[in-house]
C-alpha atoms as a PDB file:
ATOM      1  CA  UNK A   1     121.605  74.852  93.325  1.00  0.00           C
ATOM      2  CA  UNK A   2     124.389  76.814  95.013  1.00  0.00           C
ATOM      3  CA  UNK A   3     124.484  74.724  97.657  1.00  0.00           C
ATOM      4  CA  UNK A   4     125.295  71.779  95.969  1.00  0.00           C
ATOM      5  CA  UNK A   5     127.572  73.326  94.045  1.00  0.00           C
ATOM      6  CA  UNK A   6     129.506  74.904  97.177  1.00  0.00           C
ATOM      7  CA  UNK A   7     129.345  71.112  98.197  1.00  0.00           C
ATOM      8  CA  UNK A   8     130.867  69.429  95.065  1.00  0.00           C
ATOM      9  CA  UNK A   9     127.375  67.975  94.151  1.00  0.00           C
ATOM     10  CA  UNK A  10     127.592  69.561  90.097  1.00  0.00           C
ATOM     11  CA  UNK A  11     125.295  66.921  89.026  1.00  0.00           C
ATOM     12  CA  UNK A  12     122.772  67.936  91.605  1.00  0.00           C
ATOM     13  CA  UNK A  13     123.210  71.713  90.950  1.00  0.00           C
ATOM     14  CA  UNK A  14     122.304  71.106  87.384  1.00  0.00           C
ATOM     15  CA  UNK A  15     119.228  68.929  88.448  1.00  0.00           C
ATOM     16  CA  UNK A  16     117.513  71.572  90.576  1.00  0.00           C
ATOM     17  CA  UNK A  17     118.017  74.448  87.620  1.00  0.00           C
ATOM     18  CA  UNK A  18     116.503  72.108  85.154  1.00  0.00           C
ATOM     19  CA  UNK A  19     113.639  70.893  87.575  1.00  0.00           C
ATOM     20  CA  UNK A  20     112.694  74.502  88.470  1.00  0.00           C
ATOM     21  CA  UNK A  21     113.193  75.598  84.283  1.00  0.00           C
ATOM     22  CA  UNK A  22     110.410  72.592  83.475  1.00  0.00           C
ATOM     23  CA  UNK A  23     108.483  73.713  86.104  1.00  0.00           C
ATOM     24  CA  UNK A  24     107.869  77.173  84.842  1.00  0.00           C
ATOM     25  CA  UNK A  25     110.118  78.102  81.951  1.00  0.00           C
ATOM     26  CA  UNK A  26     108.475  81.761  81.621  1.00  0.00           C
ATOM     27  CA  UNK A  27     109.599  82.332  85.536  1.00  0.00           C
ATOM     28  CA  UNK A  28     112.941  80.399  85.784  1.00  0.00           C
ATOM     29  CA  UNK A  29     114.948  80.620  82.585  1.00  0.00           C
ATOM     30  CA  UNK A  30     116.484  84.388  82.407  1.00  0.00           C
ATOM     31  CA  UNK A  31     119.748  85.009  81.014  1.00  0.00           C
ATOM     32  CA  UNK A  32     121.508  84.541  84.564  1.00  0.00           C
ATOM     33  CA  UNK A  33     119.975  81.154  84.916  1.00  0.00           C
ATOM     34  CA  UNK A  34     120.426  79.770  81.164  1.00  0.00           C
ATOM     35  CA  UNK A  35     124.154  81.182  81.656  1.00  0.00           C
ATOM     36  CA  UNK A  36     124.648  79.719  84.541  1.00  0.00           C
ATOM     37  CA  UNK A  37     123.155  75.816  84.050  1.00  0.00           C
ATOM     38  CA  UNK A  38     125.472  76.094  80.156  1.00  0.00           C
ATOM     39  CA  UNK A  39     128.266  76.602  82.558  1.00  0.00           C
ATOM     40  CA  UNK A  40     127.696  73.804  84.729  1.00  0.00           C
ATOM     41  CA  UNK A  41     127.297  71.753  81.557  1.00  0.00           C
ATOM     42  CA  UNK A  42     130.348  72.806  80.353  1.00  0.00           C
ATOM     43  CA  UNK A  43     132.017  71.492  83.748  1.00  0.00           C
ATOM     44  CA  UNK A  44     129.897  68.502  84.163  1.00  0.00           C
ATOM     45  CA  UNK A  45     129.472  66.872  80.946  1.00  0.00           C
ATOM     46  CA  UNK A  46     131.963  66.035  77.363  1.00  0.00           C
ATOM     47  CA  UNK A  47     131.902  68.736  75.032  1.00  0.00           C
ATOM     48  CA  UNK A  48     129.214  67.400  72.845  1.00  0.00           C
ATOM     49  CA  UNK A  49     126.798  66.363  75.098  1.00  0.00           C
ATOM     50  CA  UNK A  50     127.216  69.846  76.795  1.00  0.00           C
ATOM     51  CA  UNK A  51     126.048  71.908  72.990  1.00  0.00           C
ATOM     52  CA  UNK A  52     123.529  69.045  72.883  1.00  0.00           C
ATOM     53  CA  UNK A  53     122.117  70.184  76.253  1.00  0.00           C
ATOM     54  CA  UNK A  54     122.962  73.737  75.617  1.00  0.00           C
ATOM     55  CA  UNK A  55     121.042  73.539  71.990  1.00  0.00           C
ATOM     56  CA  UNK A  56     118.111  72.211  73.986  1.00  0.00           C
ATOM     57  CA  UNK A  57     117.894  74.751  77.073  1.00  0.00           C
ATOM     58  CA  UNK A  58     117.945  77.283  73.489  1.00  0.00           C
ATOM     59  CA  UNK A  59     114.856  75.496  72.069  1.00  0.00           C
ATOM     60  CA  UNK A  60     113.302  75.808  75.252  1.00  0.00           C
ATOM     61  CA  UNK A  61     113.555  79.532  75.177  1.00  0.00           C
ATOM     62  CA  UNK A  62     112.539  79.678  71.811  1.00  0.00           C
ATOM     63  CA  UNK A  63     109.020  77.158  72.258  1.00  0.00           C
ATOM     64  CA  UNK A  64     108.118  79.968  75.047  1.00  0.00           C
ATOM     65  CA  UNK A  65     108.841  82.830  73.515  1.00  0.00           C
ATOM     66  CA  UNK A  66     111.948  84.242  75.505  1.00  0.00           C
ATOM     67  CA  UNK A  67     113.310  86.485  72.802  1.00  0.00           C
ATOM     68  CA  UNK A  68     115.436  88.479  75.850  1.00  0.00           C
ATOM     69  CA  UNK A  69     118.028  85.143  75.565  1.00  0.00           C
ATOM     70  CA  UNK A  70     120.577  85.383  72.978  1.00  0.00           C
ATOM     71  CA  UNK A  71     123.552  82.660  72.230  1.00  0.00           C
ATOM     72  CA  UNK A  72     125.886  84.103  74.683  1.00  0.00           C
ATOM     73  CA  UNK A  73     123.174  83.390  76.918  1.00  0.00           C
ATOM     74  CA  UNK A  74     123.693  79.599  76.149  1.00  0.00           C
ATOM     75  CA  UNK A  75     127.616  79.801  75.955  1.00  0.00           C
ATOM     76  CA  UNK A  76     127.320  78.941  72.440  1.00  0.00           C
ATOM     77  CA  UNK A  77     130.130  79.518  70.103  1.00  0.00           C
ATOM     78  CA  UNK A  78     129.406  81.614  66.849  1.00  0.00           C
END
């Protein structure tokens, strides 16, 4: 995902942190990573459809249980 990003490709970072967060949410989707895909959201897409994704990657964390993530996790504002 870095390297696409170093390489301009912002849609394709975002697509490898998603694919590897569906692939195993309990393994992939820590603070760092949640943090950094909201970012990329926040650069790549219009402000709604960036808290729509955003509220989504939260859900996630809820349906498995990943208490550790809070809303600044997310970039959510309070």
């Amino acid at each position: 995902a870095i390297a696409a990003l170093y390489t301009c490709q912002l849609n394709r970072a975002v697509q490898i942190l998603e694919d590897l967060i569906r692939q195993d949410p309990h393994r992939y989707l820590c603070k760092e990573t949640a943090f950094n895909l909201c970012t990329l959201y926040d650069l790549s897409c219009e402000p709604s459809v960036a808290g729509r994704k955003k509220r989504v990657l939260q859900q996630v964390a809820l349906l498995f249980y990943l208490e550790d993530l809070n809303a600044q996790s997310f970039r959510i504002p309070g």
